[in-house]
N, C-alpha and C. Protein backbone atom coordinates (compact mmCIF):
# COMPACT_ATOMS: atom_id res chain seq x y z
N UNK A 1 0.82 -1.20 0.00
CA UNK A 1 0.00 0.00 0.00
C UNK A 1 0.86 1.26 0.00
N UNK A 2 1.95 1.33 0.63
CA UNK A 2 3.09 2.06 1.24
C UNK A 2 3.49 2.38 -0.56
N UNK A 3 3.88 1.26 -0.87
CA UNK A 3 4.50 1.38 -2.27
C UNK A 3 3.81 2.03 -3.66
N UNK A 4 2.61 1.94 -3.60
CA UNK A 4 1.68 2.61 -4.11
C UNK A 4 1.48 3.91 -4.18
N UNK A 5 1.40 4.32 -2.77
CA UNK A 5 1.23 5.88 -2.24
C UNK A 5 2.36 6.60 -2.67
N UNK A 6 3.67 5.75 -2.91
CA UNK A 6 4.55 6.39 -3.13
C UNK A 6 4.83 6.21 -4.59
N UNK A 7 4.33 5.57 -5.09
CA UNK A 7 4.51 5.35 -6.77
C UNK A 7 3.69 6.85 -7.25
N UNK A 8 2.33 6.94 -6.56
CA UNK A 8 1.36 8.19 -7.17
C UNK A 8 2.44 9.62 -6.50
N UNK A 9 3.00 9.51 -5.96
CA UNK A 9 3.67 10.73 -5.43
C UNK A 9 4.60 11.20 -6.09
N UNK A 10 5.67 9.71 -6.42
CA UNK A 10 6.50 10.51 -7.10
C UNK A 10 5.83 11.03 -8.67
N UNK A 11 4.91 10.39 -9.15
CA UNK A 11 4.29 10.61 -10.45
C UNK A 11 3.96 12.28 -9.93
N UNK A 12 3.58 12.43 -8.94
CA UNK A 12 2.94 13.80 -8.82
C UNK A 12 3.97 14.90 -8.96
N UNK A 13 5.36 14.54 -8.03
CA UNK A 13 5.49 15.28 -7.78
C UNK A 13 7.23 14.98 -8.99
N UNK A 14 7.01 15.00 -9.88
CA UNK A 14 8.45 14.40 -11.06
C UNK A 14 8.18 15.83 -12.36
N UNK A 15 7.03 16.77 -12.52
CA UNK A 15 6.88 17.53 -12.96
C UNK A 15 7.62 19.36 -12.05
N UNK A 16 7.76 19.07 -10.54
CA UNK A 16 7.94 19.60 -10.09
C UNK A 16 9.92 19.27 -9.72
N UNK A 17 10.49 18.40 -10.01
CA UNK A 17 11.84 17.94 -10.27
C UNK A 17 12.04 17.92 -11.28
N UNK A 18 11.70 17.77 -12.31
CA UNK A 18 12.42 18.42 -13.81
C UNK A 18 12.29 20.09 -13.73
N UNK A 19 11.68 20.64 -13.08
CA UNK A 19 11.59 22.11 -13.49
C UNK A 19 12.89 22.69 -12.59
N UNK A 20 13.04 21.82 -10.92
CA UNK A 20 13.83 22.26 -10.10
C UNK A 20 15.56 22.12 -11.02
N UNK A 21 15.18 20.69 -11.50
CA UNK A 21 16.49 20.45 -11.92
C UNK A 21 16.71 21.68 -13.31
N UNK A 22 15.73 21.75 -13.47
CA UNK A 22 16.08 23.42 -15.24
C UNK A 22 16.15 24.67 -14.45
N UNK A 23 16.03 24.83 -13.57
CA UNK A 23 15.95 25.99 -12.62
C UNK A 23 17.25 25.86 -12.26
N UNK A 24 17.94 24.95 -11.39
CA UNK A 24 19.13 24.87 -11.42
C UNK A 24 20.22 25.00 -12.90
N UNK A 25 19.82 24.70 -13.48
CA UNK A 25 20.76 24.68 -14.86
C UNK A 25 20.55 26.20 -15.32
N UNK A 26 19.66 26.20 -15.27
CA UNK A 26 19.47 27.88 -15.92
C UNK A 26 20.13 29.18 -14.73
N UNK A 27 19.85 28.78 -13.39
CA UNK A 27 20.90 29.79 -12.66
C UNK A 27 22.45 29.72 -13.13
N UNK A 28 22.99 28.58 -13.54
CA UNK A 28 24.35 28.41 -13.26
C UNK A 28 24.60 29.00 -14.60
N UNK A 29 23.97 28.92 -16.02
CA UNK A 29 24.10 29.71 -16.68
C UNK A 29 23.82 31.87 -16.65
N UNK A 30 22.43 31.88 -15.86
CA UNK A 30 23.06 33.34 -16.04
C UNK A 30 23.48 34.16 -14.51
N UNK A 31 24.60 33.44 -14.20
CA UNK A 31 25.01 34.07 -12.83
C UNK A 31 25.49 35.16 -12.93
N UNK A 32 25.56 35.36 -14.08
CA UNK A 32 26.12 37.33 -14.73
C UNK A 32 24.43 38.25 -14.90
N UNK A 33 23.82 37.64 -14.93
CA UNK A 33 22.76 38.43 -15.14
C UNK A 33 21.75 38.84 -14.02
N UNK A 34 21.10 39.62 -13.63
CA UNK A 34 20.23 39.94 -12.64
C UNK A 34 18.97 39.25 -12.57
N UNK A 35 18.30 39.15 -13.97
CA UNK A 35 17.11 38.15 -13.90
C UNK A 35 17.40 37.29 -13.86
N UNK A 36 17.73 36.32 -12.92
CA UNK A 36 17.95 34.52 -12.70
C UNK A 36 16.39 33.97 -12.07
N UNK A 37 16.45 32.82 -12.81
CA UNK A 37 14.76 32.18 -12.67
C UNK A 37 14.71 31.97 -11.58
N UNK A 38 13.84 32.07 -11.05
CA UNK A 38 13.27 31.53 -9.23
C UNK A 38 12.07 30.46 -9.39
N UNK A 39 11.80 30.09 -7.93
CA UNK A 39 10.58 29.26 -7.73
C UNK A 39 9.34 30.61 -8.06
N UNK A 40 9.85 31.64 -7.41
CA UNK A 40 8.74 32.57 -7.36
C UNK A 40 8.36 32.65 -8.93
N UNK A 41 8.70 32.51 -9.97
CA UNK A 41 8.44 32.73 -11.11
C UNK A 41 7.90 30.99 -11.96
N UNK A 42 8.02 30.29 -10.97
CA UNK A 42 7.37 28.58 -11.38
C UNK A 42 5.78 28.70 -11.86
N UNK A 43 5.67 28.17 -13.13
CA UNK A 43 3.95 28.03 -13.36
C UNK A 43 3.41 27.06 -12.53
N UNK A 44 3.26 27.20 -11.25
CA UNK A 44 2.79 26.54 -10.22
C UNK A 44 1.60 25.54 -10.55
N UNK A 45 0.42 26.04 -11.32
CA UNK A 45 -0.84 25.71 -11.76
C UNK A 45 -0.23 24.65 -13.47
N UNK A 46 0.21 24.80 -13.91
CA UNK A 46 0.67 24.00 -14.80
C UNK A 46 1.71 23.26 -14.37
N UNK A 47 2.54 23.20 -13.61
CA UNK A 47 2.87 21.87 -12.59
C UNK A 47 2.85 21.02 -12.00
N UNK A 48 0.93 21.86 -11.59
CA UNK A 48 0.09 20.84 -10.79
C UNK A 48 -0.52 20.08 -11.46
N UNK A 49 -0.95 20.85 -12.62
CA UNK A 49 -1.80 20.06 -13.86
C UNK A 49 -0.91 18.77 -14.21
N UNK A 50 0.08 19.08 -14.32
CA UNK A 50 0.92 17.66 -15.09
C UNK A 50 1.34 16.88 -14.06
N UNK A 51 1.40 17.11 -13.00
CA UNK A 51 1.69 16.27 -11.60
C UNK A 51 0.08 15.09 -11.72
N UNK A 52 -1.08 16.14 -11.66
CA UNK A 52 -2.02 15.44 -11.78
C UNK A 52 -2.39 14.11 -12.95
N UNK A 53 -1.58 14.67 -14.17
CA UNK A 53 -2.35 14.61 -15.47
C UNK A 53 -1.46 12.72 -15.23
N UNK A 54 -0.23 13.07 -14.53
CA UNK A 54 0.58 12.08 -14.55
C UNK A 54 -0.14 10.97 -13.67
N UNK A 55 -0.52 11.46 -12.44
CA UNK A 55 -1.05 10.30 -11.67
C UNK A 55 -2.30 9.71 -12.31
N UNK A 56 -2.96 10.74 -13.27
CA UNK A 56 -4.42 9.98 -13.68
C UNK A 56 -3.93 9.12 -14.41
N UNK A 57 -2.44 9.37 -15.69
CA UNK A 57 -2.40 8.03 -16.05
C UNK A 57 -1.60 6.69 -15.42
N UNK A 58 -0.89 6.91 -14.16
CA UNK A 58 -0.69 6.00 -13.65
C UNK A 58 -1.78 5.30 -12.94
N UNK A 59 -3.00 5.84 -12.67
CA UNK A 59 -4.33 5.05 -12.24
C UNK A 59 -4.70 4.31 -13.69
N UNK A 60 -4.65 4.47 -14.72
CA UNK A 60 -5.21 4.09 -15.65
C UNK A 60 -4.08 2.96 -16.17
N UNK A 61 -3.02 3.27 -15.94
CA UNK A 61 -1.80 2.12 -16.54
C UNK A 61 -2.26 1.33 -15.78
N UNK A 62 -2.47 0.96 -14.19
CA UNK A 62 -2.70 -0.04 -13.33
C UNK A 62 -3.68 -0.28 -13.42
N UNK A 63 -4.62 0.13 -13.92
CA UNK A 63 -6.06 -0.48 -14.14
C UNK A 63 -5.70 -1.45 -14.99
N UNK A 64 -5.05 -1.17 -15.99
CA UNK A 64 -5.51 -1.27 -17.28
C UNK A 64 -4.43 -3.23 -17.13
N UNK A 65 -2.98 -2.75 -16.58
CA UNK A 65 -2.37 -3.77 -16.29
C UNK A 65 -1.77 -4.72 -15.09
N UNK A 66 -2.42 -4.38 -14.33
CA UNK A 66 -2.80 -5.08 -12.55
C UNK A 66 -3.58 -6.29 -12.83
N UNK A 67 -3.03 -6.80 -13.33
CA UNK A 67 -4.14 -8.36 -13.12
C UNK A 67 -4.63 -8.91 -11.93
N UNK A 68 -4.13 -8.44 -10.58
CA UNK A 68 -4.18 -8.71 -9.21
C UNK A 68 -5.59 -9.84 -8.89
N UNK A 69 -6.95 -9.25 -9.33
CA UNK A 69 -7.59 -9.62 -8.88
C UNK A 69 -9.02 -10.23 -9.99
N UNK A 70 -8.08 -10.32 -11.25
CA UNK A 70 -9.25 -10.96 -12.15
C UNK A 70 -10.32 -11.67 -11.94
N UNK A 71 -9.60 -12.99 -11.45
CA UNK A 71 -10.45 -13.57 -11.08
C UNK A 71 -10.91 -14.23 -9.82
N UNK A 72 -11.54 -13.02 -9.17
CA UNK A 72 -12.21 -12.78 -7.80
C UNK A 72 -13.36 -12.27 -8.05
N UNK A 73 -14.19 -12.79 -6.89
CA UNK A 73 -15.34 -12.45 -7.06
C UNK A 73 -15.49 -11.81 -5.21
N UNK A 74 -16.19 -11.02 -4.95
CA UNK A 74 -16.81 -9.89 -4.04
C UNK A 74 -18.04 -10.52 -3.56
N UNK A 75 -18.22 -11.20 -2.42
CA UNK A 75 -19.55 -11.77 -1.91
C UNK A 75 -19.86 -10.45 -0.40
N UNK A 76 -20.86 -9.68 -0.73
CA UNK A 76 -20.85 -8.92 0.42
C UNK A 76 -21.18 -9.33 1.48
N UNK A 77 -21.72 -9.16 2.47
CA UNK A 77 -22.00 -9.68 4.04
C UNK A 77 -23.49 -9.80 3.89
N UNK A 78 -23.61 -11.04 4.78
CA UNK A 78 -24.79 -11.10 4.98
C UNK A 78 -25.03 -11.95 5.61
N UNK A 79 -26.81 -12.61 6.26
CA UNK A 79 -27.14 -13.04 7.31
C UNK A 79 -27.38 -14.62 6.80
N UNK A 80 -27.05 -15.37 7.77
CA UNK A 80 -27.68 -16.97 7.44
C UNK A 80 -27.80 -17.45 8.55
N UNK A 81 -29.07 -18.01 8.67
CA UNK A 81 -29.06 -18.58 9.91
C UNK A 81 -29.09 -17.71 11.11
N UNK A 82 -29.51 -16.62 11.15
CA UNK A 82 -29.35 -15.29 12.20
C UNK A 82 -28.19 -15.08 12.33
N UNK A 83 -26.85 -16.06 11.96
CA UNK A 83 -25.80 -14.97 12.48
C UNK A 83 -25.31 -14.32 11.03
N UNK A 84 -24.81 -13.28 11.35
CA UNK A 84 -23.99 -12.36 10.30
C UNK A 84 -22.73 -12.69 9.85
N UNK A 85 -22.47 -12.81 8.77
CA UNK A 85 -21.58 -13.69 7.73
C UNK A 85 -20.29 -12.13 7.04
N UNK A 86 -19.44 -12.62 7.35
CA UNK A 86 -18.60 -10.80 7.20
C UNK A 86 -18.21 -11.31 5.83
N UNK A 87 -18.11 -10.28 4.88
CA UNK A 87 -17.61 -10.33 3.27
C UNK A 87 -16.39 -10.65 3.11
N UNK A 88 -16.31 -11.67 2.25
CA UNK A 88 -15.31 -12.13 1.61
C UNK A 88 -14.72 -12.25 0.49
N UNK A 89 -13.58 -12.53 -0.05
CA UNK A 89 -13.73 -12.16 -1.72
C UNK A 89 -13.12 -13.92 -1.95
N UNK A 90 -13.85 -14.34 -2.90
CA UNK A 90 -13.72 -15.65 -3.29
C UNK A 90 -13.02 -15.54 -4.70
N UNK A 91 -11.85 -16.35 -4.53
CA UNK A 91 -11.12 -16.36 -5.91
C UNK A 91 -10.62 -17.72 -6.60
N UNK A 92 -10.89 -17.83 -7.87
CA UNK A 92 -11.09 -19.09 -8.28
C UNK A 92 -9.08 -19.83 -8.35
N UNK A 93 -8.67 -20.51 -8.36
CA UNK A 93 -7.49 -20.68 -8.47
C UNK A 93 -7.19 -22.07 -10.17
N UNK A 94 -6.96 -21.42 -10.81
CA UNK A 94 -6.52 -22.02 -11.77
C UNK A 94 -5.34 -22.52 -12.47
């Protein structure tokens, strides 16, 4: 789960490390000049967008190729016999 959270993070946050790392490259080039790029000057909102745009398709790559749980089936909870039966997921083994 741990590994996950951190797979969508770095996806999020890898738009915001390529810019740090061009931000760095671009100071060391104009250290003669007065306008040197800052964070303060980062398209913050188009950073976020592609931070985002990135994790939606890492939800969609793992949809798409997570075979994890094909073939499982989802039995919700329920009563038999008066006592209460807690949900289980039944998976066929082939």
């Amino acid at each position: 789960m741990i590994g996950q959270l951190l797979r969508y993070a770095i996806l999020f946050l890898l738009p915001f490390i390529v810019y740090g790392l061009w931000l760095a490259i671009a100071r060391r080039r104009a250290q003669q000049h007065e306008n040197e790029p800052g964070w303060r000057d980062a398209p913050l909102v188009w950073l976020t967008a592609a931070g985002l745009g990135l994790v939606l398709v890492g939800f969609a790559v793992a949809a798409l190729f997570d075979g994890g749980a094909a073939d499982c089936r989802y039995i919700p909870s329920r009563i038999v016999d008066g006592q209460l039966l807690p949900a289980e997921l039944r998976c066929d083994d082939t």
